[in-house]
PDB file of N, CA and C in Angstrom:
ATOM      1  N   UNK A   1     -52.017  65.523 -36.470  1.00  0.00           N
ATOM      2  CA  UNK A   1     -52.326  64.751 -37.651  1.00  0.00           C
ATOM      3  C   UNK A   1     -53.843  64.577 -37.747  1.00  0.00           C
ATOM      4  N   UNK A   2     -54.538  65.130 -38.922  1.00  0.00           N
ATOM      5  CA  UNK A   2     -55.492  64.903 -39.264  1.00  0.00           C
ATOM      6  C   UNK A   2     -56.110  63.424 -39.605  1.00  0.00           C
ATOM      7  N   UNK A   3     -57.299  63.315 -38.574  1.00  0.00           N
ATOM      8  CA  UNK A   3     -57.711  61.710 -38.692  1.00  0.00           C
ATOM      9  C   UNK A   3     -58.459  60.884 -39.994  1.00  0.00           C
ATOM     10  N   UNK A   4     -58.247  60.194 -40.601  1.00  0.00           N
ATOM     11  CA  UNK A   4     -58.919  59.722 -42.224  1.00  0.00           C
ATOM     12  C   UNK A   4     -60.209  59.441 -41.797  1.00  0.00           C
ATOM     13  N   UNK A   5     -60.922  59.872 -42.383  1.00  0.00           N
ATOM     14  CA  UNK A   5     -62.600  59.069 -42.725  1.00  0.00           C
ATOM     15  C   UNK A   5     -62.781  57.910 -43.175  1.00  0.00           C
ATOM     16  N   UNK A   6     -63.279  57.070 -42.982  1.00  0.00           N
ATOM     17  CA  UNK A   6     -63.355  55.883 -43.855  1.00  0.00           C
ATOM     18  C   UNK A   6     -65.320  56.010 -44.347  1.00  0.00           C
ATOM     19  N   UNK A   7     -65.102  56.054 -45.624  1.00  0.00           N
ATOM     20  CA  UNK A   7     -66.582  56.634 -45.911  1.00  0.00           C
ATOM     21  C   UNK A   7     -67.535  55.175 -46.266  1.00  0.00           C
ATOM     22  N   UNK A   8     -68.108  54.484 -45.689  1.00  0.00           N
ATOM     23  CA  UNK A   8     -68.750  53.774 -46.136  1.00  0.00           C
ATOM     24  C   UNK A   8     -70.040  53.940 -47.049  1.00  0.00           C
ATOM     25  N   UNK A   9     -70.790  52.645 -47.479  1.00  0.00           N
ATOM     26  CA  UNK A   9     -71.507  53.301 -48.568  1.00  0.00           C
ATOM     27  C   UNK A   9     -72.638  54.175 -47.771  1.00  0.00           C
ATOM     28  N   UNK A  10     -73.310  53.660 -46.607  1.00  0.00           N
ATOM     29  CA  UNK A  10     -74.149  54.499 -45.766  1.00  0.00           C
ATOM     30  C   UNK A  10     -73.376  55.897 -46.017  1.00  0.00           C
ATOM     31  N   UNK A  11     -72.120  56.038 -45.089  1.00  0.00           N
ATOM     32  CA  UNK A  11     -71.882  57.577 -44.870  1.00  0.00           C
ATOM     33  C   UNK A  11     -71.705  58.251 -46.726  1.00  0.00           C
ATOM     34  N   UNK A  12     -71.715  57.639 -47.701  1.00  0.00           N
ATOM     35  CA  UNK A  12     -71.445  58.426 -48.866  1.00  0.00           C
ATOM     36  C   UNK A  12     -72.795  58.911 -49.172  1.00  0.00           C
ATOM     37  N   UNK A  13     -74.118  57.492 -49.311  1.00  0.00           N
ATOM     38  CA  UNK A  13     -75.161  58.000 -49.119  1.00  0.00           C
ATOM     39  C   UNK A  13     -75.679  59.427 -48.438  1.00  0.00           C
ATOM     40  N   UNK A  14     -75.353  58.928 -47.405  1.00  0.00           N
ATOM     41  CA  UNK A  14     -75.999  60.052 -46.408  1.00  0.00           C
ATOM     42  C   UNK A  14     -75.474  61.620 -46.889  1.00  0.00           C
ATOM     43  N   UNK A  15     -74.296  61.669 -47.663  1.00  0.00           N
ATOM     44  CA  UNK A  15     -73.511  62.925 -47.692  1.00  0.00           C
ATOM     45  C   UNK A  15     -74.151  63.080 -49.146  1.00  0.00           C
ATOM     46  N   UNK A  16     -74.490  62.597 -49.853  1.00  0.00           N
ATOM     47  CA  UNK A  16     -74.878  63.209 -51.187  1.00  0.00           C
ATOM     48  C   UNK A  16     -76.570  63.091 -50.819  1.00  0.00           C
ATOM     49  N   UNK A  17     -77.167  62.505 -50.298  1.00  0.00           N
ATOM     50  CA  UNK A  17     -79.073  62.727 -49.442  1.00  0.00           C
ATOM     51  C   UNK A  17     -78.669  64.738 -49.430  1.00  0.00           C
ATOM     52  N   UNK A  18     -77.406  64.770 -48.286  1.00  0.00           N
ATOM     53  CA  UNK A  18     -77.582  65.991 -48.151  1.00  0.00           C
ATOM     54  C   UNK A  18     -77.210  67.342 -49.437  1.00  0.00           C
ATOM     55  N   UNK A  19     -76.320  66.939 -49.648  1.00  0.00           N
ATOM     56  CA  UNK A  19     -75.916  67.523 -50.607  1.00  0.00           C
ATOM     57  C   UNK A  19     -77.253  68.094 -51.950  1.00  0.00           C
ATOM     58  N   UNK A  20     -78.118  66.610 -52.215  1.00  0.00           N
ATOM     59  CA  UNK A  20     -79.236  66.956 -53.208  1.00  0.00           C
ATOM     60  C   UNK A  20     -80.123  67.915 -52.119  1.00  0.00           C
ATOM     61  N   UNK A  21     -80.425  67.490 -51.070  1.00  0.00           N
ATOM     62  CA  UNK A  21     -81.551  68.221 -50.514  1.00  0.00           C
ATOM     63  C   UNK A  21     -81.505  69.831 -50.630  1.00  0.00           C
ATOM     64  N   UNK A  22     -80.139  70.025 -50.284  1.00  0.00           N
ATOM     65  CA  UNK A  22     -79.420  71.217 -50.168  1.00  0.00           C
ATOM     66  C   UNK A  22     -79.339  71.678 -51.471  1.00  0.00           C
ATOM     67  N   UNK A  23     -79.875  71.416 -52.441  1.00  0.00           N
ATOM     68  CA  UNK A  23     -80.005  71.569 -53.839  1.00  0.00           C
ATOM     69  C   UNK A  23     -78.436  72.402 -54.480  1.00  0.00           C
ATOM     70  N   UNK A  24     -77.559  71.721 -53.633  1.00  0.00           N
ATOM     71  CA  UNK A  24     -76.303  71.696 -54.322  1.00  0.00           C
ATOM     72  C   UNK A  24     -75.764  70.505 -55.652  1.00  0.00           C
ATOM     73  N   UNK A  25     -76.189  69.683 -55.495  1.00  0.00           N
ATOM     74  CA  UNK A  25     -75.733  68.731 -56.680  1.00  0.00           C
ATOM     75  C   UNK A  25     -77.342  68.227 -56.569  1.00  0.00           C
ATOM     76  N   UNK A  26     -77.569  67.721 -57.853  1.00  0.00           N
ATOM     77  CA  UNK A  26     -78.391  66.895 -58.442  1.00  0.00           C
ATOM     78  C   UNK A  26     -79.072  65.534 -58.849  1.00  0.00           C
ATOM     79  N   UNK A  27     -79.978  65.002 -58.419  1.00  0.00           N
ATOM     80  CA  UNK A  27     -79.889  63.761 -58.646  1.00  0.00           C
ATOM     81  C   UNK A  27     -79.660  63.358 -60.289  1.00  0.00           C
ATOM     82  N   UNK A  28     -79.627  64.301 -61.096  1.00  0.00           N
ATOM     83  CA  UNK A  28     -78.925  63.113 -62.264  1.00  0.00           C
ATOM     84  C   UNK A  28     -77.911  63.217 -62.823  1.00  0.00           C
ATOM     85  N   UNK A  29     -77.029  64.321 -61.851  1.00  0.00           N
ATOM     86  CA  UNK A  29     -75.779  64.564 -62.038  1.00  0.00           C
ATOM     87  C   UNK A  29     -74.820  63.148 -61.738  1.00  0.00           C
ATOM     88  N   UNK A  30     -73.787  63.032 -62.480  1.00  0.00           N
ATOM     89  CA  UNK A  30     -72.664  62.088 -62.263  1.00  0.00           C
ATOM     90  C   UNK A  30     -72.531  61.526 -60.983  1.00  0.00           C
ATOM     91  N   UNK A  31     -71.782  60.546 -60.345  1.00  0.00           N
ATOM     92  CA  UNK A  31     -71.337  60.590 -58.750  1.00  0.00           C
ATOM     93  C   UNK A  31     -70.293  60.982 -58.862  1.00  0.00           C
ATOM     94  N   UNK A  32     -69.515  60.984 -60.255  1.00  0.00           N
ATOM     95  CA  UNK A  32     -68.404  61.591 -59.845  1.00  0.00           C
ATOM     96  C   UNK A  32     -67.666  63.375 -59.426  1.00  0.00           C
ATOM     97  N   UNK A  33     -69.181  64.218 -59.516  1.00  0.00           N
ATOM     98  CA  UNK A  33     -69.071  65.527 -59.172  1.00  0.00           C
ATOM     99  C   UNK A  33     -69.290  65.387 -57.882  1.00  0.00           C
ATOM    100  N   UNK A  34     -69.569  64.126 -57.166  1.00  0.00           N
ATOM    101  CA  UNK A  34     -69.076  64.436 -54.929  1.00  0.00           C
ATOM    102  C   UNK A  34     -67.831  64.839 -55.151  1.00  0.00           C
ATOM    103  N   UNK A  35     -66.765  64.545 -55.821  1.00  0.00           N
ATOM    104  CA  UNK A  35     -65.629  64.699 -55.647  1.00  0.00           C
ATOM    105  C   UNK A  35     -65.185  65.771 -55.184  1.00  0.00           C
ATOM    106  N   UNK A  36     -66.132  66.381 -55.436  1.00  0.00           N
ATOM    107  CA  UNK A  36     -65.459  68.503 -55.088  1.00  0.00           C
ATOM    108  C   UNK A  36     -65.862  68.232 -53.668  1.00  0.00           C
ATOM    109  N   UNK A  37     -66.800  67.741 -52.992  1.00  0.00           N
ATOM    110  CA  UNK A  37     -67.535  67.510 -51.719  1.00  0.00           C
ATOM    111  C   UNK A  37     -66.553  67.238 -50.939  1.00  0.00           C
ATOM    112  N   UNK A  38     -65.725  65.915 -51.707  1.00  0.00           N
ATOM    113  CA  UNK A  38     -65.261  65.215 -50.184  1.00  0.00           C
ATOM    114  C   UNK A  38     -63.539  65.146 -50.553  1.00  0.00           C
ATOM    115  N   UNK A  39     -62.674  64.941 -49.091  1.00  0.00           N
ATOM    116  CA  UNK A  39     -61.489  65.556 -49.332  1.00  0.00           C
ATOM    117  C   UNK A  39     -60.895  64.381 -50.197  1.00  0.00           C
ATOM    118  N   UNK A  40     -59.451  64.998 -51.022  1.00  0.00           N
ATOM    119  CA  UNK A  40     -59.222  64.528 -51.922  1.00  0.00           C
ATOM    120  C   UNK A  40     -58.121  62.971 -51.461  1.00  0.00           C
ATOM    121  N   UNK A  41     -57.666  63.154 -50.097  1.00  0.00           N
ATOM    122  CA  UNK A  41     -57.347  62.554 -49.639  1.00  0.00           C
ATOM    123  C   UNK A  41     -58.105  61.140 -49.299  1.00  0.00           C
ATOM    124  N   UNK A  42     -59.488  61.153 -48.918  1.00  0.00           N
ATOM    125  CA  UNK A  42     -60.411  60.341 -48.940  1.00  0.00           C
ATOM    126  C   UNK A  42     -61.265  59.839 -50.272  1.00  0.00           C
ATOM    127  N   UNK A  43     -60.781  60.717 -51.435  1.00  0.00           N
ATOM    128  CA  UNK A  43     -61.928  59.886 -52.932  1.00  0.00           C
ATOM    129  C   UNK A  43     -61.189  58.741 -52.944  1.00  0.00           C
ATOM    130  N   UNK A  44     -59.834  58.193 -53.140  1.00  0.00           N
ATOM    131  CA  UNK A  44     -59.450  56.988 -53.185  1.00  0.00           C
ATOM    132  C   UNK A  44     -60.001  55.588 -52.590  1.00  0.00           C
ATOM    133  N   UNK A  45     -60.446  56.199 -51.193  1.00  0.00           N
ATOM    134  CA  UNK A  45     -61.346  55.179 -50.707  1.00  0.00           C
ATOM    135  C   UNK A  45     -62.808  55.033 -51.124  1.00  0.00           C
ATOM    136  N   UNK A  46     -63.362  56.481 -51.514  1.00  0.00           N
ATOM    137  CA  UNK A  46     -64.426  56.372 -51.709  1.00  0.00           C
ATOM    138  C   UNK A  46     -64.747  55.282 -52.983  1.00  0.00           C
ATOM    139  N   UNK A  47     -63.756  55.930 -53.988  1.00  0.00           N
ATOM    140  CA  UNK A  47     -63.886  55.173 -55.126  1.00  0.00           C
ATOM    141  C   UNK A  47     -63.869  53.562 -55.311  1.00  0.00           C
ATOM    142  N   UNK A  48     -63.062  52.992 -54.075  1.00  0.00           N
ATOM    143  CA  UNK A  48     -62.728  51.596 -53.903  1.00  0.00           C
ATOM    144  C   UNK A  48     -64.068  50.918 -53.208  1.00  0.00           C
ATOM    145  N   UNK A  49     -64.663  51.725 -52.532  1.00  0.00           N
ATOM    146  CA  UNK A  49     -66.248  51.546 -51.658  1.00  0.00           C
ATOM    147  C   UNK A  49     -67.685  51.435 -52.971  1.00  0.00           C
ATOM    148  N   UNK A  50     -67.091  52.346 -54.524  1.00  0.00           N
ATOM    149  CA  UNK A  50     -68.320  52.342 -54.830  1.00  0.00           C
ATOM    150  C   UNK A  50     -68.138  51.251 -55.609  1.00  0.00           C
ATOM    151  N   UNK A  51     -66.896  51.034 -56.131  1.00  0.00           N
ATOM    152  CA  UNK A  51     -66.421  49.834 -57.387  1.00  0.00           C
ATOM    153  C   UNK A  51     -66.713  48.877 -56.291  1.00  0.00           C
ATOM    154  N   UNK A  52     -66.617  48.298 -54.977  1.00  0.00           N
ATOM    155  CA  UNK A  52     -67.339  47.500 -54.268  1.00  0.00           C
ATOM    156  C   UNK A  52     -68.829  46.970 -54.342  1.00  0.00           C
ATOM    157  N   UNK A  53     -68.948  48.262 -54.265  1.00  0.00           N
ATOM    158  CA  UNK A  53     -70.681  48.081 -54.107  1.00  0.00           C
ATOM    159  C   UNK A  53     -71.309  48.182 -55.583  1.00  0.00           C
ATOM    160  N   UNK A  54     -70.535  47.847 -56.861  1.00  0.00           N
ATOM    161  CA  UNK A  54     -70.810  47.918 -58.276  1.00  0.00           C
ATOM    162  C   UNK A  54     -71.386  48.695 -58.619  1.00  0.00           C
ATOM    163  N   UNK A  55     -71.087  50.324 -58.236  1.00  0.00           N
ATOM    164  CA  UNK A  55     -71.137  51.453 -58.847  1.00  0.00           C
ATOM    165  C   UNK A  55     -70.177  51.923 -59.997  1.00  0.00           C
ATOM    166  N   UNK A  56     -71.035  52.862 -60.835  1.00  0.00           N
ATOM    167  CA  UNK A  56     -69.668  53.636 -61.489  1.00  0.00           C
ATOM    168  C   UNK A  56     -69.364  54.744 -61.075  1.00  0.00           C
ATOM    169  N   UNK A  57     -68.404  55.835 -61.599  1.00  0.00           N
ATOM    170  CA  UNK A  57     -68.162  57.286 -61.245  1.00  0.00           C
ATOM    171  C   UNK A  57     -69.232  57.515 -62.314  1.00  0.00           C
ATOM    172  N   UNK A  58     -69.965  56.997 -63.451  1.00  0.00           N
ATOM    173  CA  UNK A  58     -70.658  57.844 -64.313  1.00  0.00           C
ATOM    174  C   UNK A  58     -72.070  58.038 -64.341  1.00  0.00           C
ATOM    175  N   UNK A  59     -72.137  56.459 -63.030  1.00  0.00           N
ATOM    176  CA  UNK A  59     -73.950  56.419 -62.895  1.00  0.00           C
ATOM    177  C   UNK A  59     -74.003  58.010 -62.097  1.00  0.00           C
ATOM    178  N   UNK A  60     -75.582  58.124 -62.182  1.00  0.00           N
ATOM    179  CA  UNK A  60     -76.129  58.985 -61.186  1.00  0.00           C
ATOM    180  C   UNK A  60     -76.308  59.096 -59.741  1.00  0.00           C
ATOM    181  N   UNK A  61     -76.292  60.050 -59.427  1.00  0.00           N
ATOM    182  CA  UNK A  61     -76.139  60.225 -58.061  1.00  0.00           C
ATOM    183  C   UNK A  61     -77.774  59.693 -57.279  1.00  0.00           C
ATOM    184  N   UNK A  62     -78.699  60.116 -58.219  1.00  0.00           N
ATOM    185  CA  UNK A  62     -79.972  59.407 -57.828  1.00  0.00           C
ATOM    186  C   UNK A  62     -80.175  58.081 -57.833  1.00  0.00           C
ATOM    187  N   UNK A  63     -78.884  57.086 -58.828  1.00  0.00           N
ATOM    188  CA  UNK A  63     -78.759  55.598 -58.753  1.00  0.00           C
ATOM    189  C   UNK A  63     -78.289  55.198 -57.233  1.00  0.00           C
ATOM    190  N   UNK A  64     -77.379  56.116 -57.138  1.00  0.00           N
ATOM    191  CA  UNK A  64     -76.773  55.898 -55.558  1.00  0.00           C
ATOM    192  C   UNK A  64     -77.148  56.006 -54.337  1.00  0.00           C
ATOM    193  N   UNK A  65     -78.464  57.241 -54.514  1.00  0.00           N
ATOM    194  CA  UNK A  65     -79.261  57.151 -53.239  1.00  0.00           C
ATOM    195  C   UNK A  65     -80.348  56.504 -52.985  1.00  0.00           C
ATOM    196  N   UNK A  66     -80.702  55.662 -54.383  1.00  0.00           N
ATOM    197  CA  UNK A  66     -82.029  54.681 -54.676  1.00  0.00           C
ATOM    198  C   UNK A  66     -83.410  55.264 -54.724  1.00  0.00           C
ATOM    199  N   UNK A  67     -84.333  54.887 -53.977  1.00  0.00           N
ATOM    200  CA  UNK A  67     -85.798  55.184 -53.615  1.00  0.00           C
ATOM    201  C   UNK A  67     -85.347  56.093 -52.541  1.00  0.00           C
ATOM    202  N   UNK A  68     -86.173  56.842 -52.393  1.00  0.00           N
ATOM    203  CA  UNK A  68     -86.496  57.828 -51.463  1.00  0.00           C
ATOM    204  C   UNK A  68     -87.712  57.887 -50.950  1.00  0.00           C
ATOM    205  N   UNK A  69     -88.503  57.894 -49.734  1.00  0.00           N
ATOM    206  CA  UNK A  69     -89.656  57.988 -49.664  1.00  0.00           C
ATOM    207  C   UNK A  69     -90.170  59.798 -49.274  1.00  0.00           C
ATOM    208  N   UNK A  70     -91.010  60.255 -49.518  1.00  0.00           N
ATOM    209  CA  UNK A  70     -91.542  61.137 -48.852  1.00  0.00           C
ATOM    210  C   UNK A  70     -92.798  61.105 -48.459  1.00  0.00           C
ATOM    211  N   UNK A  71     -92.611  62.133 -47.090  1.00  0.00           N
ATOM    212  CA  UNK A  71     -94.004  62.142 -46.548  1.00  0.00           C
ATOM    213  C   UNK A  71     -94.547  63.237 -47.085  1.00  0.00           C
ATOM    214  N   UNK A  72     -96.386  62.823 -47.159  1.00  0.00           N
ATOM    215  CA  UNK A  72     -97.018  64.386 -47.558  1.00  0.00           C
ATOM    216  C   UNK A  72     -97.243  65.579 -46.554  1.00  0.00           C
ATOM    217  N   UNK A  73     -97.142  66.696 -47.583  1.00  0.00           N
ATOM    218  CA  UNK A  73     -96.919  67.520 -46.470  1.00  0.00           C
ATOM    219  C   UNK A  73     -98.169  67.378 -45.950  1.00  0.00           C
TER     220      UNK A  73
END
């Protein structure tokens, strides 16, 4: 039996940080296109984690990862 994730808002963060870096999704794309990302078994929770944390599925994914800092190269 495959073990559930429980995705908190850190670990959702952290998975769409990578996801933009990886210039697979976009920061002003939807949050609701992680969905292809993460298993379908786990969006239910995810979704209950972001309506927690007073997200929508329609804000941006750059709303969700906030400020970012970078260093210069």
């Amino acid at each position: 039996m495959l073990k559930s994730i429980q995705y908190s808002m850190e670990l959702l963060q952290d998975e769409a940080r990578h996801l933009v870096h990886q210039g697979i999704v976009s920061r002003q794309q939807p949050i609701y296109v992680l969905c292809k990302y993460i298993p379908a078994r786990e969006w239910a929770h995810v979704e209950c984690e972001l309506e927690r944390c007073d997200f929508l599925l329609r804000d941006r994914i750059g709303d969700l990862l906030g400020r970012e800092d970078w260093e210069n190269d």
